[in-house]
Protein backbone atom coordinates (compact mmCIF):
# COMPACT_ATOMS: atom_id res chain seq x y z
CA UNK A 1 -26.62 14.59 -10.69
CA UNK A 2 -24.98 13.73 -7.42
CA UNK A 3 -21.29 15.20 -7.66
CA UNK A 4 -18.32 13.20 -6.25
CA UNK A 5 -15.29 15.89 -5.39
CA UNK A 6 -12.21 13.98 -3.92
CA UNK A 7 -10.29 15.99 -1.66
CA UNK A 8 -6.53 17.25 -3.17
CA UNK A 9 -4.61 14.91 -1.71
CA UNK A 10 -5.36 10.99 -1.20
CA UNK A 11 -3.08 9.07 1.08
CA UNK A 12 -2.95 5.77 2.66
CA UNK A 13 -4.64 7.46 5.58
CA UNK A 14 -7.71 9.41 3.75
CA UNK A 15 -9.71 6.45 3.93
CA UNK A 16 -12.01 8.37 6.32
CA UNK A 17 -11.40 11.23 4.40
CA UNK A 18 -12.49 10.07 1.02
CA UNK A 19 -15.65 7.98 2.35
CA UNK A 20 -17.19 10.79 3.60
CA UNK A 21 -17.33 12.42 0.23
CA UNK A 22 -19.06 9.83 -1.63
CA UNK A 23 -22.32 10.28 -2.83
CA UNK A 24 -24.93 8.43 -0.85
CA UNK A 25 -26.86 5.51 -1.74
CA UNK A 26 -30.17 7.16 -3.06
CA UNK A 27 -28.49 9.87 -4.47
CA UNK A 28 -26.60 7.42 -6.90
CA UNK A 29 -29.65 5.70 -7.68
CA UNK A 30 -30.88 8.86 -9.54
CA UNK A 31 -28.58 9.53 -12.02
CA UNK A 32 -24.94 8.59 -12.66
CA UNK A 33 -21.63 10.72 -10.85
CA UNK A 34 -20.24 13.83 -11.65
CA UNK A 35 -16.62 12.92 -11.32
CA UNK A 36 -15.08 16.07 -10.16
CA UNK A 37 -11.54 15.47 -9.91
CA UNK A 38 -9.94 19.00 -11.58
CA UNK A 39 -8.54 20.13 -7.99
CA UNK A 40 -6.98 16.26 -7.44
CA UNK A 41 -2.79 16.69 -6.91
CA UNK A 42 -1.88 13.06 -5.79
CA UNK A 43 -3.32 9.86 -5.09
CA UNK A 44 -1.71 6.82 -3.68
CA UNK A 45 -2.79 3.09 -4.44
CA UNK A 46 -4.95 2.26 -1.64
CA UNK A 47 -7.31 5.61 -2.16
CA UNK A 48 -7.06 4.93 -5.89
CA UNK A 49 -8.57 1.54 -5.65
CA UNK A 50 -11.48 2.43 -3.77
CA UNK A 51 -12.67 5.28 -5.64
CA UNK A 52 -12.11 2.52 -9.06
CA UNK A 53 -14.21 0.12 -7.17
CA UNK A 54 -17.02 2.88 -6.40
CA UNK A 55 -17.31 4.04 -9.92
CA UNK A 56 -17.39 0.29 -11.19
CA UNK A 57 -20.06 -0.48 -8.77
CA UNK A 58 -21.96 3.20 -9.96
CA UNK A 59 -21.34 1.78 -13.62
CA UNK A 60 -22.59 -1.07 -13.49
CA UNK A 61 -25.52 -0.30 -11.15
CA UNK A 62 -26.67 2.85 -13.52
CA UNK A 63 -26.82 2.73 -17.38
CA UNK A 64 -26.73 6.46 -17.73
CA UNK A 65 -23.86 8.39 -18.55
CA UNK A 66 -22.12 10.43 -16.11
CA UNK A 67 -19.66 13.47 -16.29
CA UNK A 68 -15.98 13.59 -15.19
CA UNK A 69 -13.36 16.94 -14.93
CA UNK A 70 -9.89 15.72 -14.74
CA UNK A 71 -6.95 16.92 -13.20
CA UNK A 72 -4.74 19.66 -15.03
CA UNK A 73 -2.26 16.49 -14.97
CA UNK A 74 -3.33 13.02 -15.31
CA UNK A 75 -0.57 10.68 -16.66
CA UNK A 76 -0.16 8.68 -13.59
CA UNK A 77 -4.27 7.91 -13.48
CA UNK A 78 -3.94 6.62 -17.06
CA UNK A 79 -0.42 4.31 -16.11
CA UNK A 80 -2.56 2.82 -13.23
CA UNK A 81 -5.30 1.89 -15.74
CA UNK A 82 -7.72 4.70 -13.54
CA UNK A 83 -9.85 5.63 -16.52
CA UNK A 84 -9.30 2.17 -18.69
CA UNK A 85 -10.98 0.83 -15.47
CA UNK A 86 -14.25 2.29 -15.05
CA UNK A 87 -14.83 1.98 -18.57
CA UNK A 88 -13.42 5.47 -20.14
CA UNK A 89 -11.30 5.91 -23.05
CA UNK A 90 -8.61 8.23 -23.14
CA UNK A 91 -5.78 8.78 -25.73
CA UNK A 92 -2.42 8.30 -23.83
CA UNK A 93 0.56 10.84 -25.14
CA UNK A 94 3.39 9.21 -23.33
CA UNK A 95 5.11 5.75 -23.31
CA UNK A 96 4.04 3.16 -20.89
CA UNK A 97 7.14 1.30 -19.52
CA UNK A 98 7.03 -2.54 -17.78
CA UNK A 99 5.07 -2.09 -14.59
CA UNK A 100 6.36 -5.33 -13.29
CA UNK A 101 8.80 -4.55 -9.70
CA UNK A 102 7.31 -1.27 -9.58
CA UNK A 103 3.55 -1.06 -9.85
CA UNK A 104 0.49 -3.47 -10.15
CA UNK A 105 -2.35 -1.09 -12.22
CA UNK A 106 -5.83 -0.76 -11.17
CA UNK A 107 -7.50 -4.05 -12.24
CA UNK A 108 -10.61 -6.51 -11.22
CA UNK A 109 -9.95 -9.56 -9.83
CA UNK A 110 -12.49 -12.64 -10.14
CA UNK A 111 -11.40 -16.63 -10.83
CA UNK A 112 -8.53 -18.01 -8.05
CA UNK A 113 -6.23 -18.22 -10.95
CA UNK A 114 -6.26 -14.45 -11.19
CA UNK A 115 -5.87 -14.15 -7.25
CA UNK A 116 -2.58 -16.28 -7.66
CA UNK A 117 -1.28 -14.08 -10.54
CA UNK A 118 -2.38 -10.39 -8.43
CA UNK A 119 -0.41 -11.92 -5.13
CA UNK A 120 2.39 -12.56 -7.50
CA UNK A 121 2.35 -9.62 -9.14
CA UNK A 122 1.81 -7.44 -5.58
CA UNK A 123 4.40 -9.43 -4.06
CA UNK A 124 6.80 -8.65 -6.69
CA UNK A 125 6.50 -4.79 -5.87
CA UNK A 126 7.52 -5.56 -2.15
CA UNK A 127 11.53 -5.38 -0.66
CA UNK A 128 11.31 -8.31 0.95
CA UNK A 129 14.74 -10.10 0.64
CA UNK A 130 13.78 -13.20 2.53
CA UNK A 131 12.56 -15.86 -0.09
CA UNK A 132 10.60 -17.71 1.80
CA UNK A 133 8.86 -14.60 3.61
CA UNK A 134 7.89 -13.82 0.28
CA UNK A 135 6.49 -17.39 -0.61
CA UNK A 136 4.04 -17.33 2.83
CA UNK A 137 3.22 -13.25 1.85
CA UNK A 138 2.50 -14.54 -1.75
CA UNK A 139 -0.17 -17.17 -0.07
CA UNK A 140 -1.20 -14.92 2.52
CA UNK A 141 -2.01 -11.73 0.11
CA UNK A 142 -3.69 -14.42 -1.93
CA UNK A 143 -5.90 -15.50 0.89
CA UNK A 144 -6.57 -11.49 1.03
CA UNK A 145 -7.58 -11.43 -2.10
CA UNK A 146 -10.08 -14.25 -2.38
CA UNK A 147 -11.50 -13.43 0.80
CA UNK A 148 -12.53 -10.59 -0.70
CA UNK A 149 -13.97 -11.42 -4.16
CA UNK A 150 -15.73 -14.42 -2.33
CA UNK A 151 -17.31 -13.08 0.07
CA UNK A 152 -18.06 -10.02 -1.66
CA UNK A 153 -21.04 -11.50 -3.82
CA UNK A 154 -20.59 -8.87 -6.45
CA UNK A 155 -20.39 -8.71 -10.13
CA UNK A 156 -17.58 -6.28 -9.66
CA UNK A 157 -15.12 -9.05 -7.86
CA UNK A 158 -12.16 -7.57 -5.92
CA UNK A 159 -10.35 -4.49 -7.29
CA UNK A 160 -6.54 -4.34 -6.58
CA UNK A 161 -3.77 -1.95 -6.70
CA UNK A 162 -0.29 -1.31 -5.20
CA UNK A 163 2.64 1.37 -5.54
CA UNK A 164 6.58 0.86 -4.55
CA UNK A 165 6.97 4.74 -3.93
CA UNK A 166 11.08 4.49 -3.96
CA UNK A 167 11.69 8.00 -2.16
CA UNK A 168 9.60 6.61 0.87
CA UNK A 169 11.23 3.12 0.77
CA UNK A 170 7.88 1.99 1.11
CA UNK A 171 5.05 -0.03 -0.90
CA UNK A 172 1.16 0.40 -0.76
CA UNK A 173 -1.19 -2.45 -1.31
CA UNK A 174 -4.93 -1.62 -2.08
CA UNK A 175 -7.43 -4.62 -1.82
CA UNK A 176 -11.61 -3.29 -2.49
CA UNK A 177 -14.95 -4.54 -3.11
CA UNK A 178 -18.50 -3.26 -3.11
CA UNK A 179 -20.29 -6.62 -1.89
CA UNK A 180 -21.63 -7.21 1.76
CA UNK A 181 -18.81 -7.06 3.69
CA UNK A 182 -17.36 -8.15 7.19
CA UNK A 183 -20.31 -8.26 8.96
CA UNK A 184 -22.66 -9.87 6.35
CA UNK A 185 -20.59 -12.59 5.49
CA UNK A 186 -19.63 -13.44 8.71
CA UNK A 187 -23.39 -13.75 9.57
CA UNK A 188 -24.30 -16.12 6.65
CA UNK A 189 -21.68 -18.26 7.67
CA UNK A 190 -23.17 -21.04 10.28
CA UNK A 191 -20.89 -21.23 13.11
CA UNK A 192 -21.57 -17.12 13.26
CA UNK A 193 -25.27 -17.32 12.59
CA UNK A 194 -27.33 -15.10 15.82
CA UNK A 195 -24.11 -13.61 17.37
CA UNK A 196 -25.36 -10.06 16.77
CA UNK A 197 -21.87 -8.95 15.61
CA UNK A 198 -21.07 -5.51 15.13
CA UNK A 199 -19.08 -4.28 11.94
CA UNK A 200 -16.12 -4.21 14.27
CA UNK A 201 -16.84 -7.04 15.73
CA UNK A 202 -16.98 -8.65 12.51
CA UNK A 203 -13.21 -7.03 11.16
CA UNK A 204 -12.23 -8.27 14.61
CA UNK A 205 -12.66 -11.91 13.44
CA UNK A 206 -11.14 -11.05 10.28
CA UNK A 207 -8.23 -10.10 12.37
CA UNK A 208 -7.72 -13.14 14.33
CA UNK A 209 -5.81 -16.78 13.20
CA UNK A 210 -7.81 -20.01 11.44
CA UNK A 211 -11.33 -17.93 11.65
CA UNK A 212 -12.94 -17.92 8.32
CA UNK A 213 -16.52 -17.55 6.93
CA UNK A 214 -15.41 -19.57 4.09
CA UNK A 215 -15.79 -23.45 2.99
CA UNK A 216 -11.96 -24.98 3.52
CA UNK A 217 -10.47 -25.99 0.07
CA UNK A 218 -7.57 -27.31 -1.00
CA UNK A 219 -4.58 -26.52 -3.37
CA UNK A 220 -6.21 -23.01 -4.14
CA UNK A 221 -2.61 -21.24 -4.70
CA UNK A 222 1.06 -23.13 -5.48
CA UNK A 223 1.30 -23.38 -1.70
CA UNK A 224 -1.18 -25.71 -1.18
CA UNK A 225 -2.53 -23.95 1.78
CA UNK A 226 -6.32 -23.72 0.94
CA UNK A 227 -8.25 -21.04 3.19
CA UNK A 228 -6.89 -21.75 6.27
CA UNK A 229 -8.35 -18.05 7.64
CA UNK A 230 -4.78 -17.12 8.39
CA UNK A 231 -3.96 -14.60 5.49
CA UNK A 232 -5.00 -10.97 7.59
CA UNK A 233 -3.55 -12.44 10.96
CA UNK A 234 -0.29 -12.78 9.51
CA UNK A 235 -0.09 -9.88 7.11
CA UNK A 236 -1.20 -7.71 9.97
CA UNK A 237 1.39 -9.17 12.47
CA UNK A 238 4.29 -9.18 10.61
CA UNK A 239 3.56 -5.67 9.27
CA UNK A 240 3.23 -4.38 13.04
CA UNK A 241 6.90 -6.25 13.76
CA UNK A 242 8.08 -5.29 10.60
CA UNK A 243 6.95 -1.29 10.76
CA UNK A 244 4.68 -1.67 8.38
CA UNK A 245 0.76 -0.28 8.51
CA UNK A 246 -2.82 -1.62 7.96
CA UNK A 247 -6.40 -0.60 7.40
CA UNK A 248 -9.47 -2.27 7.14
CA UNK A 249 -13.15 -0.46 6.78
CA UNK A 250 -16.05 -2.46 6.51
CA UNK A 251 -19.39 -1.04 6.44
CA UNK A 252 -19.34 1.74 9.49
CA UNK A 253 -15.81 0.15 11.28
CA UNK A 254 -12.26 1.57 9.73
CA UNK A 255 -9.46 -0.54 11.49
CA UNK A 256 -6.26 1.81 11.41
CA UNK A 257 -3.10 2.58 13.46
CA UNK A 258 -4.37 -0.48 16.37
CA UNK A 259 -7.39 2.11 16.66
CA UNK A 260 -11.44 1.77 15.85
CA UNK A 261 -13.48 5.06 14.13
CA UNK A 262 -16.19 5.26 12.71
CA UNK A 263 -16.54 6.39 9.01
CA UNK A 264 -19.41 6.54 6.87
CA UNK A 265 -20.41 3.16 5.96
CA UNK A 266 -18.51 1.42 2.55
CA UNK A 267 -21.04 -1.18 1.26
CA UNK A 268 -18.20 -3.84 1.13
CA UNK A 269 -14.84 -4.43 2.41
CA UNK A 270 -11.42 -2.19 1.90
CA UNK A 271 -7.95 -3.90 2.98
CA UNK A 272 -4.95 -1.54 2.61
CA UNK A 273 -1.30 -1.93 3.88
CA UNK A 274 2.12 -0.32 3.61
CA UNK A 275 5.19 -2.74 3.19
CA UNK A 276 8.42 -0.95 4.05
CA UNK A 277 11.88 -1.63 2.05
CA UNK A 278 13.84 -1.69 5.41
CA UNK A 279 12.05 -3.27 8.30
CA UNK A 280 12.67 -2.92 11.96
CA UNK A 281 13.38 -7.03 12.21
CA UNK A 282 13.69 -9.43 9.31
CA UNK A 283 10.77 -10.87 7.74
CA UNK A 284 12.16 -13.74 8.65
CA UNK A 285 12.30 -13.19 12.40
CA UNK A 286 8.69 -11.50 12.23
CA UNK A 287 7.45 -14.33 10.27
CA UNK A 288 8.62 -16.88 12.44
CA UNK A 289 7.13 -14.89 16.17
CA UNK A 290 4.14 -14.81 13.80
CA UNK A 291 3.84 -18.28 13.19
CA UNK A 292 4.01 -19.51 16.75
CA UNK A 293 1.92 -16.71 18.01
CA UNK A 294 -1.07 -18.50 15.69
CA UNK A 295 0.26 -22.01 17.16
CA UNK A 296 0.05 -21.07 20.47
CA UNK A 297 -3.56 -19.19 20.18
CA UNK A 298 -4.90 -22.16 18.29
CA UNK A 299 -4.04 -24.34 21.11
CA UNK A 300 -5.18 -21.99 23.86
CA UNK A 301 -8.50 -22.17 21.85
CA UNK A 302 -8.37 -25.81 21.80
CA UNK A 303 -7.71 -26.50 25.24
CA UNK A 304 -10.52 -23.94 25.95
């Protein structure tokens, strides 16, 4: 039985960290994890939504039942709906209070109604004072969201998560799935077709204003915006203006800090960012810089 042993402490940045201890893909198809998680101390919301999404994916790929220690203290796992999750009962000896403001629980995400209720619901666990900054985050977490579940081509959907940790003045947003990834769907999209991208090549794209592997829509959310490819462009900016952070791994490529590594490959797509309660310029300002920045490249790229 394969044994998956998370280290002690999971952070925002233990992406890299916590990859690397997953069982591989032919040991998993032998037998189902052992779920060793007795030494586990703390676990933040990006970290916790991966390892939700890799036991879904393990559950639903192998009937048999695995084995799981737990921590000498797991309240917090059962108020993020850890163990409810990936499918495990557990009798709860405290009192659950409103999550709403404070904390979005593990959950799956599939139809675009649910994506516009999760962007709500992440949105409302974010300091961001400027109403309208809120409105465009609201889309452009959305847009996050269903870029994931669409192009994930998995039964598991997208699996979402996110913290306000008040002593850090800070909140974590965790966005996972176990589908094809970057690369993949970037390839099976036609104006990508024979470009021999890389898997950072592929987050690169991701990265950059009005590119999308997707169909355009319409009136997908309340702000009418449709997949305009915009939603990681600006999230990413205005977190770098704002002092915020953001990760993306894909396959073999973890996007982190402005930097490249390679990790061991996640069959899918991970999207993780830290909003803070005071930023450096108003989200305002950093929305508006933002804005033009993906006016002005769209017209360099039509002039081009």
């Amino acid at each position: 039985m394969p044994t998956l042993s998370p280290p002690s402490t999971l952070r925002f940045g233990s992406t890299a960290k916590l990859l690397a201890c997953l069982p591989s893909p032919s040991d998993r198809r032998r037998s189902r994890i052992f779920l060793r998680m007795g030494q586990l101390r703390w676990i933040e919301a990006l970290p916790l939504a991966i390892l939700s999404a890799y036991l879904n994916d393990d559950r639903r790929r192998n009937e048999r039942g695995g084995r799981i220690v737990l921590p000498e203290r797991y309240e917090f796992l059962q108020r993020m709906d850890f163990f409810k999750t990936i499918g495990l009962e557990m009798r709860e000896q405290f009192k659950r209070h409103e999550p709403k403001g404070r904390f979005v629980p593990v959950r799956e995400v599939g139809m675009s109604r649910e994506v516009q209720v999760a962007a709500a619901d992440i949105v409302d666990t974010l300091r961001v004072g400027d109403k309208e900054a809120a409105n465009v985050l609201r889309h452009c977490i959305g847009e996050v969201i269903d870029n994931v579940f669409v192009h994930a081509t998995s039964p598991t959907n997208a699996t979402i998560c996110a913290q306000h940790f008040p002593n850090a003045r800070r909140t974590q947003v965790g966005i996972v799935d176990t589908g094809i990834g970057f690369r993949a769907s970037f390839e099976s999209s036609p104006p990508y077709r024979g470009m021999n991208l890389t898997d950072r090549d592929a987050i690169a794209l991701g990265l950059a204003p009005y590119v999308t592997s997707k169909p355009p829509t319409a009136d997908i959310y309340d702000s009418g915006y449709g997949r305009l490819g915009v939603g990681l462009f600006i999230v990413s900016n205005v977190l770098d203006r704002v002092g915020g952070r953001i990760q993306i791994a894909s396959h073999g490529a973890l996007f982190h800090r402005r930097q490249w590594f390679a990790v061991r490959p996640w069959h899918g797509a991970i999207v993780g960012f830290e909003v803070p309660d005071v930023p450096l310029v108003s989200y305002e300002e950093a929305m508006r810089i933002t804005r033009q920045q993906a006016i002005d490249i769209a017209r360099a790229r039509d002039v081009g």
